[in-house]
N, C-alpha and C. Protein backbone atom coordinates (compact mmCIF):
# COMPACT_ATOMS: atom_id res chain seq x y z
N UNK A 1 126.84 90.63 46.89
CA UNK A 1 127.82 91.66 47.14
C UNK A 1 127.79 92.82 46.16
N UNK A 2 126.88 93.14 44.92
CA UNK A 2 126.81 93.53 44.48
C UNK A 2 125.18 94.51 44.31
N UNK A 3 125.70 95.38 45.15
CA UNK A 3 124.44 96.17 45.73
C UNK A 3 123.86 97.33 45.04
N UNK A 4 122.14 97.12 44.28
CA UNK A 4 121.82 98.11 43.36
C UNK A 4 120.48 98.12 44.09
N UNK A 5 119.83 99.35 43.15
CA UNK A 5 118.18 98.65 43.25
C UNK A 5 118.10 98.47 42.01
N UNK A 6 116.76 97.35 41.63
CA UNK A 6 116.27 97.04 39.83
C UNK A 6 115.05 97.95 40.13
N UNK A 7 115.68 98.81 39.16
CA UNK A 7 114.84 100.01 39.37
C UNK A 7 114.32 100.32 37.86
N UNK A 8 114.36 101.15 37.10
CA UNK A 8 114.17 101.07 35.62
C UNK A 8 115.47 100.41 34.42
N UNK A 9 114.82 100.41 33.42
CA UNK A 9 115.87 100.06 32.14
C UNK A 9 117.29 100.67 31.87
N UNK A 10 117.25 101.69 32.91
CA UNK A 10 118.18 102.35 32.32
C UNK A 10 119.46 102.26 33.64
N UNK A 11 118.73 101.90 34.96
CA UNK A 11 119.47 102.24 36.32
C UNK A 11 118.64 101.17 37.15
N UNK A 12 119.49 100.02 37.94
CA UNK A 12 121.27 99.85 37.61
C UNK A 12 121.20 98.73 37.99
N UNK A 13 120.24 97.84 36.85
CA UNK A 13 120.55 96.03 36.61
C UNK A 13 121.08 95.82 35.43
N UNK A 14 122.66 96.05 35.87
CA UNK A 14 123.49 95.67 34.73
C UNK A 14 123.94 94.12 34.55
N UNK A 15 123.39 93.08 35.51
CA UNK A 15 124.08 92.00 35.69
C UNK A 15 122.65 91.15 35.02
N UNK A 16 121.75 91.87 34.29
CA UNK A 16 120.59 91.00 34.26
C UNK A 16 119.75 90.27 35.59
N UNK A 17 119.76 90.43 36.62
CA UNK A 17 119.06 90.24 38.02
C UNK A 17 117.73 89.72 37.44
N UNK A 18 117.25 89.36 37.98
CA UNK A 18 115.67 88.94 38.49
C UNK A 18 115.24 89.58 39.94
N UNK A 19 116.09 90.00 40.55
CA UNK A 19 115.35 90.54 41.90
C UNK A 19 114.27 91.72 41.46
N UNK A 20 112.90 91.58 42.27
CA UNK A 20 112.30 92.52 42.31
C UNK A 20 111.76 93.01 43.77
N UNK A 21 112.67 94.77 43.20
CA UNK A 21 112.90 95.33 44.72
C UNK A 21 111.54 96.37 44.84
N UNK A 22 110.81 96.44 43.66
CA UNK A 22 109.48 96.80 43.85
C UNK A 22 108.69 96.31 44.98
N UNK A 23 108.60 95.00 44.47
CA UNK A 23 108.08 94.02 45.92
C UNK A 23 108.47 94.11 46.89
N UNK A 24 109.58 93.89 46.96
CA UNK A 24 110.53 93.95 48.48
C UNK A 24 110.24 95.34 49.01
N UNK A 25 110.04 96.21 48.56
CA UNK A 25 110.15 97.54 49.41
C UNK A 25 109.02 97.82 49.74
N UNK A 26 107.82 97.20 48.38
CA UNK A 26 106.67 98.17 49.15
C UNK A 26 105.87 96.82 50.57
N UNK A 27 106.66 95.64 50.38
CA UNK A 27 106.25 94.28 50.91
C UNK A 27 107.25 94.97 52.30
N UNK A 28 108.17 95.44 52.18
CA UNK A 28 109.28 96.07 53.88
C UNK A 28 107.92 97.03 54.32
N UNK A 29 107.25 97.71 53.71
CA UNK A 29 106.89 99.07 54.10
C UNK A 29 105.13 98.44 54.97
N UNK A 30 104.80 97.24 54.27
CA UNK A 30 103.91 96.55 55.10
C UNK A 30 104.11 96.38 56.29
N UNK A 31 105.03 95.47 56.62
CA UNK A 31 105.65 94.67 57.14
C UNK A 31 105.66 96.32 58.49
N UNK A 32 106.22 97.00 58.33
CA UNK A 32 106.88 97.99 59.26
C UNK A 32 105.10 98.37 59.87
N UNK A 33 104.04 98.84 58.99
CA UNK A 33 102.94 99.31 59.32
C UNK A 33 102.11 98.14 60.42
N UNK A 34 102.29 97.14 59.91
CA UNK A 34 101.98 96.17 60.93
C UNK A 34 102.64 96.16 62.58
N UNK A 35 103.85 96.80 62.55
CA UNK A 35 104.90 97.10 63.59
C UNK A 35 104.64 98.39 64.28
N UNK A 36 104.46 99.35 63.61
CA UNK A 36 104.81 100.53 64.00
C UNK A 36 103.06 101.42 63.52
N UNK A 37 102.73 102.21 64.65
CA UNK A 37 101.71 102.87 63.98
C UNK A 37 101.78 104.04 63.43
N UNK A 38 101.67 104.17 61.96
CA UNK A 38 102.49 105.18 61.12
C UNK A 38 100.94 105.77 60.55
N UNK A 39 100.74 106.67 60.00
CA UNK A 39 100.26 107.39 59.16
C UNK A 39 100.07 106.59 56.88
N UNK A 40 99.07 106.00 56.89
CA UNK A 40 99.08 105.17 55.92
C UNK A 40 99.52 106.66 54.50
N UNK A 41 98.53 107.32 55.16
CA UNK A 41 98.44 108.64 54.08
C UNK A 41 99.52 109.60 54.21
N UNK A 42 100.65 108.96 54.64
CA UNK A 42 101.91 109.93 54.67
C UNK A 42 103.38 109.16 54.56
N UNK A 43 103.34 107.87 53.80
CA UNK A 43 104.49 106.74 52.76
C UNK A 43 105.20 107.68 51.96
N UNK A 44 106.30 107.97 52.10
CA UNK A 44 106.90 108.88 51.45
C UNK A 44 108.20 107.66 50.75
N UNK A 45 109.20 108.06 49.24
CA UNK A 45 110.15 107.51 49.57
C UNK A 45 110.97 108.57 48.73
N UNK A 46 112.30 108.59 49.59
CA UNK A 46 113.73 109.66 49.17
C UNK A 46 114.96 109.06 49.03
N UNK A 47 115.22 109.09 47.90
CA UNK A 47 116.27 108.24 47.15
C UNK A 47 117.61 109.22 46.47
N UNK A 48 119.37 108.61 46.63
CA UNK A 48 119.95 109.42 45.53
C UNK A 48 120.60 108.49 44.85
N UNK A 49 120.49 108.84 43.07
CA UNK A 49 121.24 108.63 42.55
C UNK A 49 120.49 107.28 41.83
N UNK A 50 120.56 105.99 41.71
CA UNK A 50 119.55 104.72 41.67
C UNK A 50 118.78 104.61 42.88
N UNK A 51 119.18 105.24 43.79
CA UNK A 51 117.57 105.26 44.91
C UNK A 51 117.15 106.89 44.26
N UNK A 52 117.12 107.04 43.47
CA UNK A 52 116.03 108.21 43.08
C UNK A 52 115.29 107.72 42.07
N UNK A 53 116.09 106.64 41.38
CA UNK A 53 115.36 106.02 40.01
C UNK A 53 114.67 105.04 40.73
N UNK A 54 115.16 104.42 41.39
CA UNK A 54 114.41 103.69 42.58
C UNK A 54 112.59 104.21 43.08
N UNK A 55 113.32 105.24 43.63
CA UNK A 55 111.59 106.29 43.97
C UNK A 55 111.14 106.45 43.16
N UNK A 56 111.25 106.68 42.04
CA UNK A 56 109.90 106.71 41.19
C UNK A 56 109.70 105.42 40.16
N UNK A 57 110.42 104.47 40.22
CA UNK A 57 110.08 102.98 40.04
C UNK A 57 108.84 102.48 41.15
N UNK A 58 109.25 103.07 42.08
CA UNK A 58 107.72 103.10 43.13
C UNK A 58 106.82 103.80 43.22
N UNK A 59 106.92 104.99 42.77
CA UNK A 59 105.67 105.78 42.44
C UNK A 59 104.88 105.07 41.02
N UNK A 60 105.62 104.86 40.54
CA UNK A 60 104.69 104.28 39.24
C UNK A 60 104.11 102.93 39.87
N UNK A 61 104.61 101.72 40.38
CA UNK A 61 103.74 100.78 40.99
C UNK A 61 103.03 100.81 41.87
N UNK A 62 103.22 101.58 42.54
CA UNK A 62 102.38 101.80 44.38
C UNK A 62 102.14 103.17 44.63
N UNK A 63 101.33 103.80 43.31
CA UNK A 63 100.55 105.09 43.83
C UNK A 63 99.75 105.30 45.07
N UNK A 64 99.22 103.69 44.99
CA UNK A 64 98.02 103.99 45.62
C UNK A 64 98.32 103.86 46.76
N UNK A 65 99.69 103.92 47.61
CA UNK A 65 100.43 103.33 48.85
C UNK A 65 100.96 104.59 49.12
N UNK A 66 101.59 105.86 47.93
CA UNK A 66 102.78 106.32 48.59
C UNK A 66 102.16 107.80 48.18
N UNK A 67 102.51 108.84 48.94
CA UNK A 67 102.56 110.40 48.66
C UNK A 67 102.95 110.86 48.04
N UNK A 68 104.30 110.50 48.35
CA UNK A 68 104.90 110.97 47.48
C UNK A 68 106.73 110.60 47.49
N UNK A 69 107.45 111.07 46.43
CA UNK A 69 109.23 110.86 46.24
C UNK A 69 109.69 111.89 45.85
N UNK A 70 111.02 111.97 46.15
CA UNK A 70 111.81 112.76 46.23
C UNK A 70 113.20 112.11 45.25
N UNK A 71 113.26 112.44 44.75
CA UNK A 71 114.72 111.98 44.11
C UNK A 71 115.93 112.83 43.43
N UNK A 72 117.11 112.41 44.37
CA UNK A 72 118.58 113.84 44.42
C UNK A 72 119.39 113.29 43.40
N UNK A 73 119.21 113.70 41.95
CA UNK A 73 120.25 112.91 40.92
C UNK A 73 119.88 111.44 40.36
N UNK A 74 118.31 111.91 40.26
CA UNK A 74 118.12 110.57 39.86
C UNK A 74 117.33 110.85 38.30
N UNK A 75 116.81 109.98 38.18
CA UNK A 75 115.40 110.34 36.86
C UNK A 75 114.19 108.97 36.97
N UNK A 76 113.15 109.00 36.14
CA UNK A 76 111.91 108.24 35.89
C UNK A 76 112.16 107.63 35.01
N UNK A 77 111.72 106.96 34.38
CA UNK A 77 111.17 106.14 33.31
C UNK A 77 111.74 106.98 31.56
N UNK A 78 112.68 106.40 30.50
CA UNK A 78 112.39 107.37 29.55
C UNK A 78 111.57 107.19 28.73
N UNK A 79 110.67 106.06 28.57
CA UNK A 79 109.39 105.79 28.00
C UNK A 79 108.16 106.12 28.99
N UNK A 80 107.77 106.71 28.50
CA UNK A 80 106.33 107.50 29.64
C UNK A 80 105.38 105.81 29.64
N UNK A 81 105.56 105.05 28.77
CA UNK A 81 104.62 104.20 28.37
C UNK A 81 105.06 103.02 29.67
N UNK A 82 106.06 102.95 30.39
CA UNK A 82 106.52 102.12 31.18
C UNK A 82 106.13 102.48 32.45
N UNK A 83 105.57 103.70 32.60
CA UNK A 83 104.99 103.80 34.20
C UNK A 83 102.95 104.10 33.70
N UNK A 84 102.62 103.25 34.63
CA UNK A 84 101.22 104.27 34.95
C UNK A 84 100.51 104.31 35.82
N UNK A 85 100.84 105.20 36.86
CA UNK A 85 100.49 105.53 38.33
C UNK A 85 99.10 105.71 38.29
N UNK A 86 98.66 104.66 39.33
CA UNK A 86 96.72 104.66 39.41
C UNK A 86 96.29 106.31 40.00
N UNK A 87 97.18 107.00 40.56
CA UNK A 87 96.81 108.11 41.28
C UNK A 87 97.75 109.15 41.21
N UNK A 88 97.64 110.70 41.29
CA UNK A 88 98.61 111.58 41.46
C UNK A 88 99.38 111.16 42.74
N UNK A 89 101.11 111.26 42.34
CA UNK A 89 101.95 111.66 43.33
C UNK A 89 102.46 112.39 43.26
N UNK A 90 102.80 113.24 44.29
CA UNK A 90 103.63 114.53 44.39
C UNK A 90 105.57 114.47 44.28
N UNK A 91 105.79 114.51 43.34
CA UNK A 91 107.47 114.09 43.27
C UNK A 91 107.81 115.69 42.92
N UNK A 92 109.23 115.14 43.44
CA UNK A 92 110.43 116.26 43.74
C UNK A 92 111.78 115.97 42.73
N UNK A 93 112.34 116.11 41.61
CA UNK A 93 113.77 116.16 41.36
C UNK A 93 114.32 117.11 41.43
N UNK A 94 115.46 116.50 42.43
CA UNK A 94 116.61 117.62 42.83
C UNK A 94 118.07 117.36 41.67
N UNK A 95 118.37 118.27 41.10
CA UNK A 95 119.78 117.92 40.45
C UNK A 95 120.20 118.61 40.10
N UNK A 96 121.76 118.50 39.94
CA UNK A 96 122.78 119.71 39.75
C UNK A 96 123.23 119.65 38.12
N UNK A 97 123.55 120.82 37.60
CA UNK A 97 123.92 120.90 35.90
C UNK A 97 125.02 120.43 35.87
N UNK A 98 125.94 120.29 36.97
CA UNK A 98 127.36 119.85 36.50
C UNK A 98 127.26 118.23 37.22
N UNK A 99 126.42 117.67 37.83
CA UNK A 99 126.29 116.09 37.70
C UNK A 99 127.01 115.10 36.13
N UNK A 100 128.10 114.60 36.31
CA UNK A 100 128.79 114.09 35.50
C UNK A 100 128.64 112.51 35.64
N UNK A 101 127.90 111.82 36.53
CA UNK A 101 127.42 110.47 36.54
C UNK A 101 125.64 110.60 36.06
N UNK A 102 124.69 110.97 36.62
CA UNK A 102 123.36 111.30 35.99
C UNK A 102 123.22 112.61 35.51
N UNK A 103 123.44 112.51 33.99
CA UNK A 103 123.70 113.75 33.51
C UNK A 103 122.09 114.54 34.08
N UNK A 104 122.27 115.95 34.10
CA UNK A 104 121.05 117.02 34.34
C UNK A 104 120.22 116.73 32.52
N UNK A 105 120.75 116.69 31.54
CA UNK A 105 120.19 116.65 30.30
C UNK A 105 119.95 115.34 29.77
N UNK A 106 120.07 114.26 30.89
CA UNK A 106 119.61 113.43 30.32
C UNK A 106 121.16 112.08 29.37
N UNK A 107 121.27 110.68 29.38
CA UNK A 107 122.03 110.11 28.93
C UNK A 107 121.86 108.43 29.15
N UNK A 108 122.82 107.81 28.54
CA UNK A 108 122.79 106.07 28.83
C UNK A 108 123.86 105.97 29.65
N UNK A 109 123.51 105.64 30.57
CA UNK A 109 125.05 104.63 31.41
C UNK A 109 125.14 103.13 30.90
N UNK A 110 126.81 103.08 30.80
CA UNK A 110 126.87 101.62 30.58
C UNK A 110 126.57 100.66 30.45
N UNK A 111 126.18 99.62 29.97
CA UNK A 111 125.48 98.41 30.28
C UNK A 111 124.07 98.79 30.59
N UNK A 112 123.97 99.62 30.39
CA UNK A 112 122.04 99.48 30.61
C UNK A 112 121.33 99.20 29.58
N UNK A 113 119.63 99.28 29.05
CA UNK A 113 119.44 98.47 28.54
C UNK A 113 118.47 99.42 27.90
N UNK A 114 119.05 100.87 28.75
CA UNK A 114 118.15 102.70 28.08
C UNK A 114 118.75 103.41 28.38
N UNK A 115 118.49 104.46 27.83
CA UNK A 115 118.71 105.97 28.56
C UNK A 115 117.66 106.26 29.35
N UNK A 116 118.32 107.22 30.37
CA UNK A 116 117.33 108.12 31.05
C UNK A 116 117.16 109.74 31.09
N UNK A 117 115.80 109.80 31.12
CA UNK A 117 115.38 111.54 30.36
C UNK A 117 116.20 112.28 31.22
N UNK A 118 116.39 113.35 30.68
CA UNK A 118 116.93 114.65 31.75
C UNK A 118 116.07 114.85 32.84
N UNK A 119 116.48 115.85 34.07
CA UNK A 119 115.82 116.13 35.23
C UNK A 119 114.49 117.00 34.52
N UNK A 120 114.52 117.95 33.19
CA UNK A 120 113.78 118.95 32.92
C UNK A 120 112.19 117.61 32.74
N UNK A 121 112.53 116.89 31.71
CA UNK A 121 111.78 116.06 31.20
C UNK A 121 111.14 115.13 32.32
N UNK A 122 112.09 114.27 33.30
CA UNK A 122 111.71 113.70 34.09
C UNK A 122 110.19 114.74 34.89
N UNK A 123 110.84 115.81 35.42
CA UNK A 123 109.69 116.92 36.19
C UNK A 123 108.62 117.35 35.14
N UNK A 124 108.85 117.62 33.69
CA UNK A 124 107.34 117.47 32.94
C UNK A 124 106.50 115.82 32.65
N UNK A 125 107.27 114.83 33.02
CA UNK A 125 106.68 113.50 32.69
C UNK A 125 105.81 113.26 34.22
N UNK A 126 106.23 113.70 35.19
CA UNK A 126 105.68 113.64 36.17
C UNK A 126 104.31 114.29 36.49
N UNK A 127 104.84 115.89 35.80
CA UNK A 127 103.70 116.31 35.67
C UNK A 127 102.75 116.42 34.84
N UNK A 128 103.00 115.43 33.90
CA UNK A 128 101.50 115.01 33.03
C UNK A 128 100.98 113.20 33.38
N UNK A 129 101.66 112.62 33.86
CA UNK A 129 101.14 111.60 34.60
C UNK A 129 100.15 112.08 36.04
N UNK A 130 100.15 113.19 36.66
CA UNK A 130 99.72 113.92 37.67
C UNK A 130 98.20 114.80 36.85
N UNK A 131 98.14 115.07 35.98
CA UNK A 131 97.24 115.54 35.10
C UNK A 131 97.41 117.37 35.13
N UNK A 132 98.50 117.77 35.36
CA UNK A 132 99.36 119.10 35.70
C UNK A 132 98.42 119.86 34.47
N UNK A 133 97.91 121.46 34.44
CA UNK A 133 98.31 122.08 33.68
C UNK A 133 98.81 123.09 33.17
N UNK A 134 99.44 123.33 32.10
CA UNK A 134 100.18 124.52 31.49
C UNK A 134 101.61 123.96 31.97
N UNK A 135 102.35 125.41 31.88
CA UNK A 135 103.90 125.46 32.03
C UNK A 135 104.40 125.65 33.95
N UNK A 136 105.78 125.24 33.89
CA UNK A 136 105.64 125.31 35.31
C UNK A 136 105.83 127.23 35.75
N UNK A 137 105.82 127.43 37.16
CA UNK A 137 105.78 128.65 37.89
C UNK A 137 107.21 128.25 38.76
N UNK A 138 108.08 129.41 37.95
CA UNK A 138 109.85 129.70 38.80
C UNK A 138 108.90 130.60 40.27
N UNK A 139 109.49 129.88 41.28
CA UNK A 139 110.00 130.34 42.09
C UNK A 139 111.25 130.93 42.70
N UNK A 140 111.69 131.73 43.58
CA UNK A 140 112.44 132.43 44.41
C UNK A 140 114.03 131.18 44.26
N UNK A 141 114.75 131.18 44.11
CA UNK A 141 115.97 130.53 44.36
C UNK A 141 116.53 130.56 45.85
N UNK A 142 116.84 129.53 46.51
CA UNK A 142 117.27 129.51 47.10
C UNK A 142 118.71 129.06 47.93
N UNK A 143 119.41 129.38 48.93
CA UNK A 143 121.07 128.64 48.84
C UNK A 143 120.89 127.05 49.86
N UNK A 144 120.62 126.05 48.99
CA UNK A 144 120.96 124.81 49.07
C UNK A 144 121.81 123.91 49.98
N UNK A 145 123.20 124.72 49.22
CA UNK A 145 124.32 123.44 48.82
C UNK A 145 125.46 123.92 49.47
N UNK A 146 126.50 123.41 50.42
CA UNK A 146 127.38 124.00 50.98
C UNK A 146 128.41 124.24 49.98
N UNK A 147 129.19 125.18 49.67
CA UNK A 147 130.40 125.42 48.43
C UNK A 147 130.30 125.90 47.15
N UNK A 148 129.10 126.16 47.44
CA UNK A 148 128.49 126.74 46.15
C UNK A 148 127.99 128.44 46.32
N UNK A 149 128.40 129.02 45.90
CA UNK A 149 128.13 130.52 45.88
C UNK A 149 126.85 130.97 45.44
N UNK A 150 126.23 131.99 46.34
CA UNK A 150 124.85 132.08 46.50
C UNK A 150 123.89 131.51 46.56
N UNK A 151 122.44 132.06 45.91
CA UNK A 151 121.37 130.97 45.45
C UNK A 151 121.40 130.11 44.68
N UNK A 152 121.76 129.36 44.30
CA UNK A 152 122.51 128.52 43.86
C UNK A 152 121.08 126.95 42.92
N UNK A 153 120.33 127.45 43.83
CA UNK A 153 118.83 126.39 43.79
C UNK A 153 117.90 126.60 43.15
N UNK A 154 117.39 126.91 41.94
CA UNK A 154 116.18 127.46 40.87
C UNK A 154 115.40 126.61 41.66
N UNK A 155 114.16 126.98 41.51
CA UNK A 155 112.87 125.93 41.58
C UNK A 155 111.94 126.48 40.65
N UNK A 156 111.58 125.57 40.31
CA UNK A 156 110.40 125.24 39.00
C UNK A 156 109.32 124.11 39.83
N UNK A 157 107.77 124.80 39.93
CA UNK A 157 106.81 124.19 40.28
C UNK A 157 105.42 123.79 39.22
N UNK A 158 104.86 122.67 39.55
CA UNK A 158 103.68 122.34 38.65
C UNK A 158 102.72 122.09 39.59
N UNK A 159 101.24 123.25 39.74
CA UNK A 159 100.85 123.12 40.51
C UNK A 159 99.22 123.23 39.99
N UNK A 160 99.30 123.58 38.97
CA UNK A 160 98.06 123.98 38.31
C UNK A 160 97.29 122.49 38.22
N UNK A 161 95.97 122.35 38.40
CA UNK A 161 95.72 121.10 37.73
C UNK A 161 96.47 120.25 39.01
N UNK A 162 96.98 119.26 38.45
CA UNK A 162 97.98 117.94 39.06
C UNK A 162 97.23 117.18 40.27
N UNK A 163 95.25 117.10 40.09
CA UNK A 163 94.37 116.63 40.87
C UNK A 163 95.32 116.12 42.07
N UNK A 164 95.17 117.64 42.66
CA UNK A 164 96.01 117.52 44.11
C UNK A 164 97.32 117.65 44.07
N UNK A 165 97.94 116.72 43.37
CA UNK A 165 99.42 117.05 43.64
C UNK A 165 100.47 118.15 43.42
N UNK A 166 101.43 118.04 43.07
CA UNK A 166 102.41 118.77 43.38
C UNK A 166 103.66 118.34 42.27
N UNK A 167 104.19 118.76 41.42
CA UNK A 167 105.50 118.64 40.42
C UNK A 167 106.23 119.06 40.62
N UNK A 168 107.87 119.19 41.53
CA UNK A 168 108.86 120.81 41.32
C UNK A 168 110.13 119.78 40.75
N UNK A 169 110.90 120.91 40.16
CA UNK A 169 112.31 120.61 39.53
C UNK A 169 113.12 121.60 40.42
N UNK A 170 114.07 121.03 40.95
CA UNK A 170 114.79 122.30 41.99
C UNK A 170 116.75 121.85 40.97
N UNK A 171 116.93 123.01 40.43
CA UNK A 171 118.47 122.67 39.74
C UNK A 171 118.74 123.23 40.33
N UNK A 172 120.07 122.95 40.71
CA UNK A 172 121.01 123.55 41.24
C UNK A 172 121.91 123.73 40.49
N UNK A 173 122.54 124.98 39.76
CA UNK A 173 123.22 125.14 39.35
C UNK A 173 124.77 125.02 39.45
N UNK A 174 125.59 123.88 38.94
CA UNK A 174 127.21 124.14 39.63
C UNK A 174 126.81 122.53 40.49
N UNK A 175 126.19 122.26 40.77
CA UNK A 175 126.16 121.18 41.53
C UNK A 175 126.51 119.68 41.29
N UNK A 176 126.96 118.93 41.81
CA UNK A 176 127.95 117.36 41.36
C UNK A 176 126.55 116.30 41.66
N UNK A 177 127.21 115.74 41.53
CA UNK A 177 126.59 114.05 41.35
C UNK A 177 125.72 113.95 42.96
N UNK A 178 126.82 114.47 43.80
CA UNK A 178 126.37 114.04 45.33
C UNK A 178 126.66 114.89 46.20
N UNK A 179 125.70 115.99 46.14
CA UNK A 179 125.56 117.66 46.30
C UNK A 179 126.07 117.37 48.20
N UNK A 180 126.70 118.31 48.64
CA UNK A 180 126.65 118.64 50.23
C UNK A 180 125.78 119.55 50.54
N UNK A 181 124.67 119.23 50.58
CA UNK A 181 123.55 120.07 50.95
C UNK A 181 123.42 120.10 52.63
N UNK A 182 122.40 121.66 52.67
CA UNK A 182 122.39 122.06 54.06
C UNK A 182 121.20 121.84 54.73
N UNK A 183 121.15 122.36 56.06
CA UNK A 183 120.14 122.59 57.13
C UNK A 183 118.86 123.20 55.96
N UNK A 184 118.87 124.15 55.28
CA UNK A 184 118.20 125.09 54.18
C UNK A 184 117.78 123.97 53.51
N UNK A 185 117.90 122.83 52.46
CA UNK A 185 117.42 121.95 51.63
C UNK A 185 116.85 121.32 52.71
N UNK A 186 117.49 120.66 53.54
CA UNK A 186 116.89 119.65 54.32
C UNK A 186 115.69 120.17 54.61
N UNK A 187 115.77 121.15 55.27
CA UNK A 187 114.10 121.82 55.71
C UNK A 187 113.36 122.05 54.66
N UNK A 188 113.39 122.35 53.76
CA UNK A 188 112.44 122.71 52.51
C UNK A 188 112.20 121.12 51.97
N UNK A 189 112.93 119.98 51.95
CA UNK A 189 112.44 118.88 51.19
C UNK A 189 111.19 118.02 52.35
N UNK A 190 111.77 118.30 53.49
CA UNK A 190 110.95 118.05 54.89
C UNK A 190 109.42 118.85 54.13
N UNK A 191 109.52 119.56 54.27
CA UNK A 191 108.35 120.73 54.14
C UNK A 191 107.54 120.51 53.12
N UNK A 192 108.04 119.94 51.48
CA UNK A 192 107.54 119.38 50.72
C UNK A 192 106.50 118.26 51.11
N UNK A 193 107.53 117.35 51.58
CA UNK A 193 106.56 116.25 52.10
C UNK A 193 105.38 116.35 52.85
N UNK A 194 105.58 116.57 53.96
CA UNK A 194 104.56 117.08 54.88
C UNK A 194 103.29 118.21 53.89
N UNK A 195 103.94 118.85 52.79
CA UNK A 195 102.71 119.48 52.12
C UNK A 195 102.19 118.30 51.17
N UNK A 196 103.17 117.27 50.79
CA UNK A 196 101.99 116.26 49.94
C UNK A 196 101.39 115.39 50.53
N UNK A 197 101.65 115.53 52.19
CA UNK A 197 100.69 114.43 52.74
C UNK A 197 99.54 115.53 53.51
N UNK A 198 99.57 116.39 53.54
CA UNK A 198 98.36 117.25 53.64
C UNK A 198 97.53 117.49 52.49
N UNK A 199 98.08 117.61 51.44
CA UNK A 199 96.66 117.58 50.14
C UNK A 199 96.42 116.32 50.08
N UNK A 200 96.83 115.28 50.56
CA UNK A 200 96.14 114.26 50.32
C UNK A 200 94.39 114.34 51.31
N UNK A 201 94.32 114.27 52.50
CA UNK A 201 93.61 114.94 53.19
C UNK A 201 92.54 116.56 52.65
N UNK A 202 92.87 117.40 51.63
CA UNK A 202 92.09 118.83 51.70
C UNK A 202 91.99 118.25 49.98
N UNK A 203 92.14 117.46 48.93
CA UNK A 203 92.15 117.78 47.62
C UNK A 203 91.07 116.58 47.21
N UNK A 204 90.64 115.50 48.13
CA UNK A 204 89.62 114.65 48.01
C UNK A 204 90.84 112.81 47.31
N UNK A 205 91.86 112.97 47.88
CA UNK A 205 92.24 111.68 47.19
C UNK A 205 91.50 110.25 48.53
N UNK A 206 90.78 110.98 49.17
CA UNK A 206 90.15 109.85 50.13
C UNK A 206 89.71 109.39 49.22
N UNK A 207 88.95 109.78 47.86
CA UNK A 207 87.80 109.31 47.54
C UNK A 207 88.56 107.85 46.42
N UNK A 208 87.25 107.36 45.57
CA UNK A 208 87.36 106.82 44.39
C UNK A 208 88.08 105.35 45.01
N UNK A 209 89.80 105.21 43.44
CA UNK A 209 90.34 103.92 44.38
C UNK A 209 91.16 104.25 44.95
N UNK A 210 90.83 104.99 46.37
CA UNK A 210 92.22 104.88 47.18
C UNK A 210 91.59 104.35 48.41
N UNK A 211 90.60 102.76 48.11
CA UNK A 211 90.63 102.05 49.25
C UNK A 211 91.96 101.50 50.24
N UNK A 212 92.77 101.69 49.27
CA UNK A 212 94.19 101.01 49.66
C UNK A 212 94.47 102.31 51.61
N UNK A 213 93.77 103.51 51.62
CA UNK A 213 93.66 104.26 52.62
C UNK A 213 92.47 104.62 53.27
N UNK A 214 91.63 103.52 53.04
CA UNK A 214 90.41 103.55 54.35
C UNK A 214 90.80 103.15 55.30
N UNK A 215 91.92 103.09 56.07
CA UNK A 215 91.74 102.79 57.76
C UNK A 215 92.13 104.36 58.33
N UNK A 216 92.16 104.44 59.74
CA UNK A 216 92.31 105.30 60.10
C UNK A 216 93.16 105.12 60.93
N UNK A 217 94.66 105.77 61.26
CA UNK A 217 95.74 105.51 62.67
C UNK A 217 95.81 107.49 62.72
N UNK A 218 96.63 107.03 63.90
CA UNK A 218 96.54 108.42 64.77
C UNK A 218 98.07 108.95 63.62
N UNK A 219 97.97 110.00 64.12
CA UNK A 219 98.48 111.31 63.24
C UNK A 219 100.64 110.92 63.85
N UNK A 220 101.26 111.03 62.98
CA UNK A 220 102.58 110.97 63.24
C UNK A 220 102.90 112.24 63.95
């Protein structure tokens, strides 16, 4: 009755658990491919809050499975030394400066057993696990979030380098814990995806070890 994911040290096995939802999810995501004929090279996962710490608790174990994550108020790992993704993934953190449960700068919640980095840090840890280089490239701001006045959405991209992938930090400035976002985000995080499961295809990650994607199914 007490419903989390065991996701990193820091978010949100406060009861000491043994469940591992690593397994379980990327062992569900089998399970479904066997069912359903999906696109192997287009495993995405989008998480908020501990399902964002969640998503990239899975990007670090099952590179070689997933495209990419998305995570709204969440963070990674605050020891870089605790993830190491066999392959670039293309991740997304979305988060607001006025988030008062996952701070934007980074903090310890209760009973955990770490802190977790800020959103800034999380989006440069990503993008040097990705092999990113230089500083990121601001893009255009855009309006997000319903209640929030104007553009409201910075984006910060890492695109240089990142053998294929993709790094962005999108803050939203003014934004809470559990943003009311619009038609406008929704389509742009859509759009993300669909662009990291196309460089997978044009940037050569067929090659090397990503036997884990030698079969071939028809296109979603």
């Amino acid at each position: 009755g007490n419903g989390f994911w065991n996701a990193t040290d820091a978010c949100c096995n406060f009861a000491g658990s043994t469940v591992d939802d690593s397994k379980y999810l990327i062992d569900l995501v089998s399970e479904i491919k066997s069912k359903v004929d999906i696109d192997p090279k287009r495993v995405f996962f989008v998480g908020h809050s501990n399902g964002g710490f969640m998503s990239y608790r899975m990007a670090c174990d099952h590179a070689d499975a997933i495209a990419a994550v998305v995570s709204i108020s969440g963070a990674t790992y605050d020891d870089v030394a605790d993830c190491a993704p066999v392959r670039p993934v293309s991740t997304l953190e979305i988060h607001g400066t006025s988030d008062a449960v996952i701070q934007y700068g980074g903090g310890t919640l209760p009973g955990a057993d770490g802190p977790y980095p800020g959103a800034t840090e999380t989006a440069a840890t990503w993008a040097a696990y990705n092999g990113c280089e230089g500083s990121p490239v601001s893009l255009d701001p855009f309006d997000g979030l319903d209640g929030l006045p104007g553009d409201e959405t910075g984006v910060e991209r890492y695109a240089l380098g990142c053998s294929g992938a993709v790094t962005e930090l999108w803050t939203v400035n003014g934004g809470p814990h559990s943003p009311v976002i619009n038609d406008t985000l929704r389509d742009r995080v859509i759009a993300f995806l669909v662009d990291a499961g196309n460089r997978i295809f044009t940037d050569g990650f067929e090659t090397g070890s990503t036997s884990a994607w030698s079969s071939s199914v028809g296109e979603p």
